[in-house]
PDB file of N, CA and C in Angstrom:
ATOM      1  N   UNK A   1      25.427  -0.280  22.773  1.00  0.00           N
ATOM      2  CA  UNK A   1      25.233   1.063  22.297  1.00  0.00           C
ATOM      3  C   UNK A   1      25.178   1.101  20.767  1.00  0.00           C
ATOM      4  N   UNK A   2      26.247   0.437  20.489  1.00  0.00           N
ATOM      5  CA  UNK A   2      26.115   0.018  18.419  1.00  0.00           C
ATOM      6  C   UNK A   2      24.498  -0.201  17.862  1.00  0.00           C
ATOM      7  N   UNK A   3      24.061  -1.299  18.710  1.00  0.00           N
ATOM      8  CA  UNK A   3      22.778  -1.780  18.183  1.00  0.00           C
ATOM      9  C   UNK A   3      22.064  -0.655  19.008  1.00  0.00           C
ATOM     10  N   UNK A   4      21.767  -0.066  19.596  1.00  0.00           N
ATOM     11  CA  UNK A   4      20.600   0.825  20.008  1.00  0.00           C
ATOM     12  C   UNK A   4      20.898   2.353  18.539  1.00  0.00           C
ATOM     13  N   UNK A   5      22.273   2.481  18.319  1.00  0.00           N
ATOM     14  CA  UNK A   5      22.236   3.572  16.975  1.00  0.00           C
ATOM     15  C   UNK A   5      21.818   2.453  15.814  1.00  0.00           C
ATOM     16  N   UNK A   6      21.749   1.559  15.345  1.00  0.00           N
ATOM     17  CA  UNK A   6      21.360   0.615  14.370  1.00  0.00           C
ATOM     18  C   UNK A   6      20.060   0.483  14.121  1.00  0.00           C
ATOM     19  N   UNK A   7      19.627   0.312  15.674  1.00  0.00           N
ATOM     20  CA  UNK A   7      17.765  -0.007  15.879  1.00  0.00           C
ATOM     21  C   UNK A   7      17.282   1.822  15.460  1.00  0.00           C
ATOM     22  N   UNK A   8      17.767   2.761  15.756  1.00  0.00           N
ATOM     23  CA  UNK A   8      17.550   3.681  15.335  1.00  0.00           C
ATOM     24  C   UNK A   8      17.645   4.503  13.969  1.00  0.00           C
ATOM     25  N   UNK A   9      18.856   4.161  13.111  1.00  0.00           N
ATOM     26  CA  UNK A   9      19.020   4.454  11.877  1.00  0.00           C
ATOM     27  C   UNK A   9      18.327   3.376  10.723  1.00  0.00           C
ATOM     28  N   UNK A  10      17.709   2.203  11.415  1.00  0.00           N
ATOM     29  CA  UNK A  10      16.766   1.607  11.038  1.00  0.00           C
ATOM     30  C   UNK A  10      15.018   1.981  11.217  1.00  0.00           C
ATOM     31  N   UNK A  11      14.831   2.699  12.153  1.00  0.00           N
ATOM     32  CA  UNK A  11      13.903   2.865  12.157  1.00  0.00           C
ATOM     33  C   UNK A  11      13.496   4.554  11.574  1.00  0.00           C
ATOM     34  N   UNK A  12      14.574   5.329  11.606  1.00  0.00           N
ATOM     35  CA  UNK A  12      14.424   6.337  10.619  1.00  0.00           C
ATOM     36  C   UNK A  12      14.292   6.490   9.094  1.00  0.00           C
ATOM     37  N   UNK A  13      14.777   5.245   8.545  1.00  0.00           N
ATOM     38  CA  UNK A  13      14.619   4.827   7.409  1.00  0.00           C
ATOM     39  C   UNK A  13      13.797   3.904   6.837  1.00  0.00           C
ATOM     40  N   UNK A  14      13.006   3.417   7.660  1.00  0.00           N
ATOM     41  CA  UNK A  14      11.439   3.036   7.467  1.00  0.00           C
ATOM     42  C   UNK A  14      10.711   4.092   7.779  1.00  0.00           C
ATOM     43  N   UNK A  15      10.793   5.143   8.320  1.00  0.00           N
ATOM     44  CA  UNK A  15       9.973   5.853   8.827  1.00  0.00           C
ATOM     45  C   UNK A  15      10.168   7.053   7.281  1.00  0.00           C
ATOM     46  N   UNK A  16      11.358   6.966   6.650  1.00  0.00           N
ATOM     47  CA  UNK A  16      11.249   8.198   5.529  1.00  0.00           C
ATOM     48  C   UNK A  16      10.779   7.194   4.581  1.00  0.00           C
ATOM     49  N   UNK A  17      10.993   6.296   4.242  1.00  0.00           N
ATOM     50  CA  UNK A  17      10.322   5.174   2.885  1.00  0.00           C
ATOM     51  C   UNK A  17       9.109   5.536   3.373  1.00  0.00           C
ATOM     52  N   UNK A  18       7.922   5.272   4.573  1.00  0.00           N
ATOM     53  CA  UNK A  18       7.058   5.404   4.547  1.00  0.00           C
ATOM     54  C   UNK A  18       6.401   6.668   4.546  1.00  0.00           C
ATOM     55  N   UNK A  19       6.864   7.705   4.565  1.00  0.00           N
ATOM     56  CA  UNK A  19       6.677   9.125   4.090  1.00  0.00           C
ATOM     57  C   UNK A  19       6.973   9.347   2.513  1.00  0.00           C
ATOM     58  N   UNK A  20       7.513   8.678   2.412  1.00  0.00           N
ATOM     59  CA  UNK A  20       7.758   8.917   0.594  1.00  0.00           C
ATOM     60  C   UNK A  20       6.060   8.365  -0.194  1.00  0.00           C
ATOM     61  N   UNK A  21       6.414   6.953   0.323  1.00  0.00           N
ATOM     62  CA  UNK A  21       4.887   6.509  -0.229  1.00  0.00           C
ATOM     63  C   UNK A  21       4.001   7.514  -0.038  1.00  0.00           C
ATOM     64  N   UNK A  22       3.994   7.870   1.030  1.00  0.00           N
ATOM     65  CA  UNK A  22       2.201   8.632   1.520  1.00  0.00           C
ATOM     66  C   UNK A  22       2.722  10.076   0.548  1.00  0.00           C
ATOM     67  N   UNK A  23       3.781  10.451   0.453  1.00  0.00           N
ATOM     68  CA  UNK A  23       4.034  11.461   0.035  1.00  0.00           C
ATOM     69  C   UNK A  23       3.665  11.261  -1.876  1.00  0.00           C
ATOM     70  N   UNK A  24       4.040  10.450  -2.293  1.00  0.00           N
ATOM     71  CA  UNK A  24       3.620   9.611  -3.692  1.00  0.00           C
ATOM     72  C   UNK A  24       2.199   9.673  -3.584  1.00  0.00           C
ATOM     73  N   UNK A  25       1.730   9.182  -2.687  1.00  0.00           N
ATOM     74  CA  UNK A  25      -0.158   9.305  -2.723  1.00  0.00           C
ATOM     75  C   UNK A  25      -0.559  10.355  -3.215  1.00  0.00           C
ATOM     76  N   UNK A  26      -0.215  11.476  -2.088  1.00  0.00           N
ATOM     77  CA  UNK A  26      -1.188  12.900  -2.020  1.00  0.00           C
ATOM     78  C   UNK A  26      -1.128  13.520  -3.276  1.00  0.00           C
ATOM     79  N   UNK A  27       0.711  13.439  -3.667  1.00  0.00           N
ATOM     80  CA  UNK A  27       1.013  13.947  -4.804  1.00  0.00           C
ATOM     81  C   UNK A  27      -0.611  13.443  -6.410  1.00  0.00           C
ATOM     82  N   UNK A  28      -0.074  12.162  -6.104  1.00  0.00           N
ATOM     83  CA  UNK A  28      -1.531  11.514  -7.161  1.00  0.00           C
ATOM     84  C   UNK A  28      -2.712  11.873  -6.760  1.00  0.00           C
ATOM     85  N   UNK A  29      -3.061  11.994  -5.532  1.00  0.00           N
ATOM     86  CA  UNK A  29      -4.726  12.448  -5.014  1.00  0.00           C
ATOM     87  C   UNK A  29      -5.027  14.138  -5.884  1.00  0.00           C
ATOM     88  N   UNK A  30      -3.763  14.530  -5.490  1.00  0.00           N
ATOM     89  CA  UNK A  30      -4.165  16.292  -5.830  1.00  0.00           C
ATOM     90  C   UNK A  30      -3.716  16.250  -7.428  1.00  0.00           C
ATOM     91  N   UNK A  31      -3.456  15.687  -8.132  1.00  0.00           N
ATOM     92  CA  UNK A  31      -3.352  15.392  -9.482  1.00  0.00           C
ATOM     93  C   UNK A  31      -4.589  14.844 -10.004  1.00  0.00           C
ATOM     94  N   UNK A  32      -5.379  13.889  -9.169  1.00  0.00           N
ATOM     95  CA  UNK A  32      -6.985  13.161  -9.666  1.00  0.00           C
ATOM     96  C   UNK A  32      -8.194  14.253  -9.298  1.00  0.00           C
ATOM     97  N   UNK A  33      -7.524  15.455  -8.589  1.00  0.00           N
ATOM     98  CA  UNK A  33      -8.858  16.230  -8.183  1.00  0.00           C
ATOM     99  C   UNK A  33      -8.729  17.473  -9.288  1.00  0.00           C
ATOM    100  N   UNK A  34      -6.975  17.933  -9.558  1.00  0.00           N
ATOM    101  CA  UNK A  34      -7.008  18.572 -10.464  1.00  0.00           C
ATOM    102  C   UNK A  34      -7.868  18.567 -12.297  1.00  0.00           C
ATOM    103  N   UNK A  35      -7.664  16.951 -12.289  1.00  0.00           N
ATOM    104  CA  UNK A  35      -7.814  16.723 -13.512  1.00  0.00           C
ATOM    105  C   UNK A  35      -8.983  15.550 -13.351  1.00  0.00           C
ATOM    106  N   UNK A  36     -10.354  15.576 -12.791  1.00  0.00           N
ATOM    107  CA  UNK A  36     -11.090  14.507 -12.763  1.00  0.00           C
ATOM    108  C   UNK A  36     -11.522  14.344 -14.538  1.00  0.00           C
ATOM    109  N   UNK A  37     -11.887  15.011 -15.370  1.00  0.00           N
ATOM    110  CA  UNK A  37     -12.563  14.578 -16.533  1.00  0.00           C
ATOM    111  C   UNK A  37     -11.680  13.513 -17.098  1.00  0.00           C
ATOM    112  N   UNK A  38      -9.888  13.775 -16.831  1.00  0.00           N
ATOM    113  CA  UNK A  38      -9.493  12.671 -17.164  1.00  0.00           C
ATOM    114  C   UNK A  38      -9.413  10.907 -16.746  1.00  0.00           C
ATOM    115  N   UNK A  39      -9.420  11.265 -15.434  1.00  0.00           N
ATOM    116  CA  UNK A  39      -9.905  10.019 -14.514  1.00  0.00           C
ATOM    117  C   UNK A  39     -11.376   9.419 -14.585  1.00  0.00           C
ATOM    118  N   UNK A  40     -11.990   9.838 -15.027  1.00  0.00           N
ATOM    119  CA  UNK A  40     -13.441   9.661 -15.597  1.00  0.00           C
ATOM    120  C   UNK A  40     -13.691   9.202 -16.727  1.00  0.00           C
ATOM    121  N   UNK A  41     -13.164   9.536 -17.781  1.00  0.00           N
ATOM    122  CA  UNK A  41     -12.947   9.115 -19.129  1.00  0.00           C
ATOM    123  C   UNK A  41     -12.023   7.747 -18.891  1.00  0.00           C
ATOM    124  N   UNK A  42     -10.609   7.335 -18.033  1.00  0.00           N
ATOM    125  CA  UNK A  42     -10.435   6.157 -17.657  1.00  0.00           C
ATOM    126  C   UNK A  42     -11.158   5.135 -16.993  1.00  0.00           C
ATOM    127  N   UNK A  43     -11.730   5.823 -16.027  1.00  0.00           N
ATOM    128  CA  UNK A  43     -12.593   4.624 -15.550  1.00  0.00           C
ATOM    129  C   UNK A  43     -13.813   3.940 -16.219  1.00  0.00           C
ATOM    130  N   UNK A  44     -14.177   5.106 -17.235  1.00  0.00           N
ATOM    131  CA  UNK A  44     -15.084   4.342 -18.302  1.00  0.00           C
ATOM    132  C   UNK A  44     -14.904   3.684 -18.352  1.00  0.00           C
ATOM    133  N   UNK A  45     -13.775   4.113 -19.422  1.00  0.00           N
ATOM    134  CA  UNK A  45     -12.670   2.966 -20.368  1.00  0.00           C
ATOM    135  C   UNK A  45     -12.437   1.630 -19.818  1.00  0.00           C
ATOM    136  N   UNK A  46     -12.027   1.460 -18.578  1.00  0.00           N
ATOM    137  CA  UNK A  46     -11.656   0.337 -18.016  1.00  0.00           C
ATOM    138  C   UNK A  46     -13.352  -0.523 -17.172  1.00  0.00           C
ATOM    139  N   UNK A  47     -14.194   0.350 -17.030  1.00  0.00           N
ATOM    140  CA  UNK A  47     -15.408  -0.403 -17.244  1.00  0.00           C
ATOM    141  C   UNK A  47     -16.136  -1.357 -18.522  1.00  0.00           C
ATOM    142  N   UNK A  48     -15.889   0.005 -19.668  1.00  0.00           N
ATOM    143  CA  UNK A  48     -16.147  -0.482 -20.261  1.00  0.00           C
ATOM    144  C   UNK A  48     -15.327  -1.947 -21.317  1.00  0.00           C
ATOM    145  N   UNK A  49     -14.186  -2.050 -21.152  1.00  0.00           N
ATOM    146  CA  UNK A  49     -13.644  -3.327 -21.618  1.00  0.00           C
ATOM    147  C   UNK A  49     -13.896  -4.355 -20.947  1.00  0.00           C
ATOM    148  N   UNK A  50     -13.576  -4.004 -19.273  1.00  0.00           N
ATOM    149  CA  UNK A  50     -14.295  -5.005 -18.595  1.00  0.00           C
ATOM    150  C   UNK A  50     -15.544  -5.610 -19.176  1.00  0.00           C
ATOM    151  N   UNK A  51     -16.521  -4.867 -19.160  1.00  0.00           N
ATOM    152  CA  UNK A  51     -17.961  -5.541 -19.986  1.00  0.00           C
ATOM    153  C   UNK A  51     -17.809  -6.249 -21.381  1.00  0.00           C
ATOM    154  N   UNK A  52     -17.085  -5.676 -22.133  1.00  0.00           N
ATOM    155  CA  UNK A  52     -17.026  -6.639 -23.331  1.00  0.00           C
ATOM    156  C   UNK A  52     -15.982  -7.572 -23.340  1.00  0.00           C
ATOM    157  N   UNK A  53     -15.215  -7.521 -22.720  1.00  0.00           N
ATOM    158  CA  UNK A  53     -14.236  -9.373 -22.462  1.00  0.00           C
ATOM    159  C   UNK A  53     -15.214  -9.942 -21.591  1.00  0.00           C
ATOM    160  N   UNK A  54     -16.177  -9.835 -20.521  1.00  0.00           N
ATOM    161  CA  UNK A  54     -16.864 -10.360 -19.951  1.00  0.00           C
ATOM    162  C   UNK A  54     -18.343 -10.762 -21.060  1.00  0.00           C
ATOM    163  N   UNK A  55     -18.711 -10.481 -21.860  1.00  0.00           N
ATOM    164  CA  UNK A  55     -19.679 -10.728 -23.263  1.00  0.00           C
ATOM    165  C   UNK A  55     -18.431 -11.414 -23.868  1.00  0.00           C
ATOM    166  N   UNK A  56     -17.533 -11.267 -24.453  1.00  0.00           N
ATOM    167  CA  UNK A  56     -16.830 -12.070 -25.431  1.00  0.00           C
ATOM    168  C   UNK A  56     -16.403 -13.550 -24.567  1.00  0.00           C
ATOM    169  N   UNK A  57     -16.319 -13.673 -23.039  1.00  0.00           N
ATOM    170  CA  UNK A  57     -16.028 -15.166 -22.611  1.00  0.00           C
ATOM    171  C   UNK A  57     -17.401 -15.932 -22.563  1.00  0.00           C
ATOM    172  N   UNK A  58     -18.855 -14.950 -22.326  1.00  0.00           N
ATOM    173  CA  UNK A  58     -19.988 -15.496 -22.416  1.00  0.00           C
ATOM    174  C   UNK A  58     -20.247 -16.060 -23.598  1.00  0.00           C
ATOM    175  N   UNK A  59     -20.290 -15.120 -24.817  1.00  0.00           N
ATOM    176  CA  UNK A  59     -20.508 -15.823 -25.976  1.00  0.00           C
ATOM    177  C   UNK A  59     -19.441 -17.271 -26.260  1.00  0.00           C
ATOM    178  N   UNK A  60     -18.308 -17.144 -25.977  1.00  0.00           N
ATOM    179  CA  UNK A  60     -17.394 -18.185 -26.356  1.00  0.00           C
ATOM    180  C   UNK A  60     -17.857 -19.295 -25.697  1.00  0.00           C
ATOM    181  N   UNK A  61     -18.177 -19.613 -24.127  1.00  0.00           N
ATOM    182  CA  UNK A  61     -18.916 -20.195 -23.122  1.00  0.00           C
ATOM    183  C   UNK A  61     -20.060 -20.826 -23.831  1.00  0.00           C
ATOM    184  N   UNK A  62     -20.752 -20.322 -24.804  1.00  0.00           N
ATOM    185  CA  UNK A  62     -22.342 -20.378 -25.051  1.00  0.00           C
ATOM    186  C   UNK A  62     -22.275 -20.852 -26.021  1.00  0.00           C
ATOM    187  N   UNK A  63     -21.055 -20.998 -26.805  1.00  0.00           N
ATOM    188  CA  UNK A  63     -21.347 -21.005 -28.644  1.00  0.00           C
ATOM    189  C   UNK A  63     -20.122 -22.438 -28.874  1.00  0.00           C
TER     190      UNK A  63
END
């Protein structure tokens, strides 16, 4: 009977950790829809460095 309340207060507490995460998600989803110009202006950003460390290992590669 111990381990059947154990297997249970174990599995309620994976079951709220994994509601927290998803709950952490939505929270960020409805924060990226509120505010896309800013998420847009990042993903530039992170495109665009990508491209020039990817030109700066070519040239180094080449030269």
């Amino acid at each position: 009977m111990v381990t059947l309340i154990r297997y249970y207060m174990m599995k309620a507490k994976a079951i709220k950790y994994k509601l927290m995460v998803w709950q952490f998600i939505d929270r960020l989803f409805d924060e990226l829809v509120k505010h896309p110009e800013e998420i847009e202006k990042k993903i530039i950003g992170y495109i665009a460095d990508a491209v020039t460390e990817k030109d700066k290992e070519s040239q180094t590669f080449s030269g």
